[in-house]
C-alpha atoms as a PDB file:
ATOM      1  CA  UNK A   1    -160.024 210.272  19.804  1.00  0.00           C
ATOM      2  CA  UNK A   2    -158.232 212.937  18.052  1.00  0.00           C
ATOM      3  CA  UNK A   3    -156.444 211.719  14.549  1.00  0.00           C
ATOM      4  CA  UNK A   4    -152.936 213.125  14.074  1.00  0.00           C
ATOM      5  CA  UNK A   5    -152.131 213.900  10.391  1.00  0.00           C
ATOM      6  CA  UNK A   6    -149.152 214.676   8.576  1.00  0.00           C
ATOM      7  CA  UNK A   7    -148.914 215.205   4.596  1.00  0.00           C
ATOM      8  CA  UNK A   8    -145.525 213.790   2.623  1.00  0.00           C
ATOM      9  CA  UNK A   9    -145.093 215.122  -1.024  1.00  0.00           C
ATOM     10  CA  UNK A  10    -142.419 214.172  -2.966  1.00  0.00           C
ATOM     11  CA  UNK A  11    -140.770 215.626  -6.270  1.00  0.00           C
ATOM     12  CA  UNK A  12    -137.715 214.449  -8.469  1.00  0.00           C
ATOM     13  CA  UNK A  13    -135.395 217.179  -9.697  1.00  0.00           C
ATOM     14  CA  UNK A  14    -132.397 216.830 -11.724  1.00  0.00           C
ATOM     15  CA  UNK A  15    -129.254 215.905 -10.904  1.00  0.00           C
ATOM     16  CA  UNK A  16    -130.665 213.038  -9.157  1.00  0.00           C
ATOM     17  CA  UNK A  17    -132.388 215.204  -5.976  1.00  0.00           C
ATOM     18  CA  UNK A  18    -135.660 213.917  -4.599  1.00  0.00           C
ATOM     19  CA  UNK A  19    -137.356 216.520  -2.346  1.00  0.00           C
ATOM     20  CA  UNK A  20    -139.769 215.050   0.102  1.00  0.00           C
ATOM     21  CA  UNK A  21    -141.821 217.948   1.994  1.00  0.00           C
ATOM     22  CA  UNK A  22    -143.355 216.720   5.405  1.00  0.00           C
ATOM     23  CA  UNK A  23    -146.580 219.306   6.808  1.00  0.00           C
ATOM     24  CA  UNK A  24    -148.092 218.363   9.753  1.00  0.00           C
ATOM     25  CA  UNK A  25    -147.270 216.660  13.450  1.00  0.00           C
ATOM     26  CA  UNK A  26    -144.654 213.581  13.436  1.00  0.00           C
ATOM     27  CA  UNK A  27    -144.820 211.592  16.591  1.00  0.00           C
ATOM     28  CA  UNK A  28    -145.088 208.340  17.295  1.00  0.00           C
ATOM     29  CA  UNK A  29    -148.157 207.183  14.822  1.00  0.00           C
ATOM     30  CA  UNK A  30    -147.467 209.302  11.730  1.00  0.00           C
ATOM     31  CA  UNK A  31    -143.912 208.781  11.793  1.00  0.00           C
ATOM     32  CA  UNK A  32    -144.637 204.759  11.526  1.00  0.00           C
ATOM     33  CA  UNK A  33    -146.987 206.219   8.631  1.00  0.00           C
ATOM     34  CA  UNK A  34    -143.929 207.538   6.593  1.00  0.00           C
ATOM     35  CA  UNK A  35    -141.603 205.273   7.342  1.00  0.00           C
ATOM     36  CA  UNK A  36    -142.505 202.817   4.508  1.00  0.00           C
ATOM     37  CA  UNK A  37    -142.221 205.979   1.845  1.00  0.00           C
ATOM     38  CA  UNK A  38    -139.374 207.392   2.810  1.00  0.00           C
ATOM     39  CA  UNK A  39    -137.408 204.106   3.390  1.00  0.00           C
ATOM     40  CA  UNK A  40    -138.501 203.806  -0.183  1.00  0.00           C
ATOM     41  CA  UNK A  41    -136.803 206.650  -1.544  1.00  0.00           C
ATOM     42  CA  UNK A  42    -133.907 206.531   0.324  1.00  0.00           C
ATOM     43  CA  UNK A  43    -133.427 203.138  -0.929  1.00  0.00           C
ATOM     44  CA  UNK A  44    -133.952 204.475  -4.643  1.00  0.00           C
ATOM     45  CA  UNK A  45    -131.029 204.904  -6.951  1.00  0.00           C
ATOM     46  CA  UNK A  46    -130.975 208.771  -6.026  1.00  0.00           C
ATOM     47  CA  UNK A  47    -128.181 211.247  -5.171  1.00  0.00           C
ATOM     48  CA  UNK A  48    -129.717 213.122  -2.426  1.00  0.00           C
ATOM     49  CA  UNK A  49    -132.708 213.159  -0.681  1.00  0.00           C
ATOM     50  CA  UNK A  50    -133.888 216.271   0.866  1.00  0.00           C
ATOM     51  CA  UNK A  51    -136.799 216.412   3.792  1.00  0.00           C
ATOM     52  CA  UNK A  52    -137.766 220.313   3.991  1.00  0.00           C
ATOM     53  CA  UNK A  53    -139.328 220.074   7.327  1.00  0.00           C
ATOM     54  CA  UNK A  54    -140.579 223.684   7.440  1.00  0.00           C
ATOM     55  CA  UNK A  55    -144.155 222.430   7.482  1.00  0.00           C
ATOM     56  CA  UNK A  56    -143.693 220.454  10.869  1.00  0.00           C
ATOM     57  CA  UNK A  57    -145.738 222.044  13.825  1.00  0.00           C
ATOM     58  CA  UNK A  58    -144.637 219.119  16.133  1.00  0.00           C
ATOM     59  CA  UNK A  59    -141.692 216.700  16.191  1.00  0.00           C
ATOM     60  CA  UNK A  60    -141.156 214.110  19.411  1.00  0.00           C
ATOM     61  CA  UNK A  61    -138.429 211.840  19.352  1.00  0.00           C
ATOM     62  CA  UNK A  62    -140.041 209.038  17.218  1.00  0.00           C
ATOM     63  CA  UNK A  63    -140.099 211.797  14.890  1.00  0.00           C
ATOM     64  CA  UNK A  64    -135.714 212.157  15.147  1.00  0.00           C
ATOM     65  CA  UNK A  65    -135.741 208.725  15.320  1.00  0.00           C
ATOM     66  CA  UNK A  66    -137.203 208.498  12.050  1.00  0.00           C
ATOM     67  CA  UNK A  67    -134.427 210.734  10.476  1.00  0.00           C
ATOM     68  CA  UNK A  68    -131.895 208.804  12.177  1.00  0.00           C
ATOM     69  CA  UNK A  69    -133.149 205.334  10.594  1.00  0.00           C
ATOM     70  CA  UNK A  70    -133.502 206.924   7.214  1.00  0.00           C
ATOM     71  CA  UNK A  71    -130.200 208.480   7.483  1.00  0.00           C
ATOM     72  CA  UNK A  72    -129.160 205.405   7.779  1.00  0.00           C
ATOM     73  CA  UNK A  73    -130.693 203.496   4.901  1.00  0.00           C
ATOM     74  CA  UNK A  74    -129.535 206.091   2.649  1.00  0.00           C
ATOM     75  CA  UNK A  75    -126.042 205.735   4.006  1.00  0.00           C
ATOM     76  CA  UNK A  76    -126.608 202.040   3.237  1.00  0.00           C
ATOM     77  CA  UNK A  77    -127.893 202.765  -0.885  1.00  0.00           C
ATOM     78  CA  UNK A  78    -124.748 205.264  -1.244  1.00  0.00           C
ATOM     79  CA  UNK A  79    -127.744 208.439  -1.080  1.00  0.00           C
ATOM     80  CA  UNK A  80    -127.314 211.942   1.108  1.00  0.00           C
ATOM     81  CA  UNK A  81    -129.899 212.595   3.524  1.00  0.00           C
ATOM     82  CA  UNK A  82    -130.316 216.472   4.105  1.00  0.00           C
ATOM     83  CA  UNK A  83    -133.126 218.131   6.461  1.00  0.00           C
ATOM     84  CA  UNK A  84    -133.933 221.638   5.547  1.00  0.00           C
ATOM     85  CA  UNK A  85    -136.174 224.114   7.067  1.00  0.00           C
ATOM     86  CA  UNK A  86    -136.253 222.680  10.327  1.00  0.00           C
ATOM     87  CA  UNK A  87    -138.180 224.800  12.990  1.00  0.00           C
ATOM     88  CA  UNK A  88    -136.647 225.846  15.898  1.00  0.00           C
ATOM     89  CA  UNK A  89    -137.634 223.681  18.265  1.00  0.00           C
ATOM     90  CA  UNK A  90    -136.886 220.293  16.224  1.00  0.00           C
ATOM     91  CA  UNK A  91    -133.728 221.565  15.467  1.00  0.00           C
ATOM     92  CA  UNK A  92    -133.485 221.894  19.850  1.00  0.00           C
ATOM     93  CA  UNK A  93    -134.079 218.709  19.906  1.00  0.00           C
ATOM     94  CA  UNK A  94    -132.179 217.351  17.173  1.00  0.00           C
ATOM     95  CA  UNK A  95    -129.205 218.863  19.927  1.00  0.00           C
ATOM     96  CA  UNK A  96    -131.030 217.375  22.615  1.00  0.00           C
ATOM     97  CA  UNK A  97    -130.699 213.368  21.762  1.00  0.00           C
ATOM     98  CA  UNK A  98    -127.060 214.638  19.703  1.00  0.00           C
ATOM     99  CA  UNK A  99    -129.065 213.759  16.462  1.00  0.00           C
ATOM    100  CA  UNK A 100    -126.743 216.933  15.279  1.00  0.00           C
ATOM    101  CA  UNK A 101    -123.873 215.434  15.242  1.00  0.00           C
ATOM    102  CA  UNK A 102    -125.056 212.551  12.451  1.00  0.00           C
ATOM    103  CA  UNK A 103    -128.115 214.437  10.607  1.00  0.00           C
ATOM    104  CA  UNK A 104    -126.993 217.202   7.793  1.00  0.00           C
ATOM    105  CA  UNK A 105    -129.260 220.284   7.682  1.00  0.00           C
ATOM    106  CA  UNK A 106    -128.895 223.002   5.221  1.00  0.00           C
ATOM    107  CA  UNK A 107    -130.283 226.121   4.158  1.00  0.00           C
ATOM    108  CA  UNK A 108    -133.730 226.073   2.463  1.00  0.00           C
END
């Protein structure tokens, strides 16, 4: 059995900015493993939150899922949700489901 692993740092800047930096493969399993975290700080009392997703060497749709639901919970605690980096191929597939028409993504 082969263990998928993905690696979620975080780090507070000013202005009220968390940037959360996901390396790794996000499918099904690890995405359930960051949920928690990230539902965490999007339910925190901060401005944005930014996932730089340049790290990602896979991304199925449990993994857009998981930006839609935290998009959501940050819409809910009055915080931004911005992607940046996002590969090629997420970003495909980010059009694919029309998870582009609700996520923002922004230069790095």
């Amino acid at each position: 059995m082969t263990t998928t692993l993905i690696d979620l740092k975080s780090t507070v800047r000013s202005e009220g900015d968390v940037r959360v930096t996901l390396t790794g493969e996000l499918d099904f399993h690890t995405a359930r493993q960051v949920e928690p975290r990230l539902t965490g700080l999007a339910e925190s009392s901060h401005r944005r939150l930014v996932l730089d997703l340049s790290g990602i060497s896979f991304c199925d749709s449990s993994g857009i899922g998981l930006f839609l639901r935290v998009d959501q919970r940050c819409r809910w605690a009055g915080t931004r949700l911005w992607l940046c980096g996002v590969p090629p191929l997420v970003a495909k597939s980010m059009r694919v489901l029309g998870a582009d028409r609700v996520l923002r993504t922004v230069a790095t």
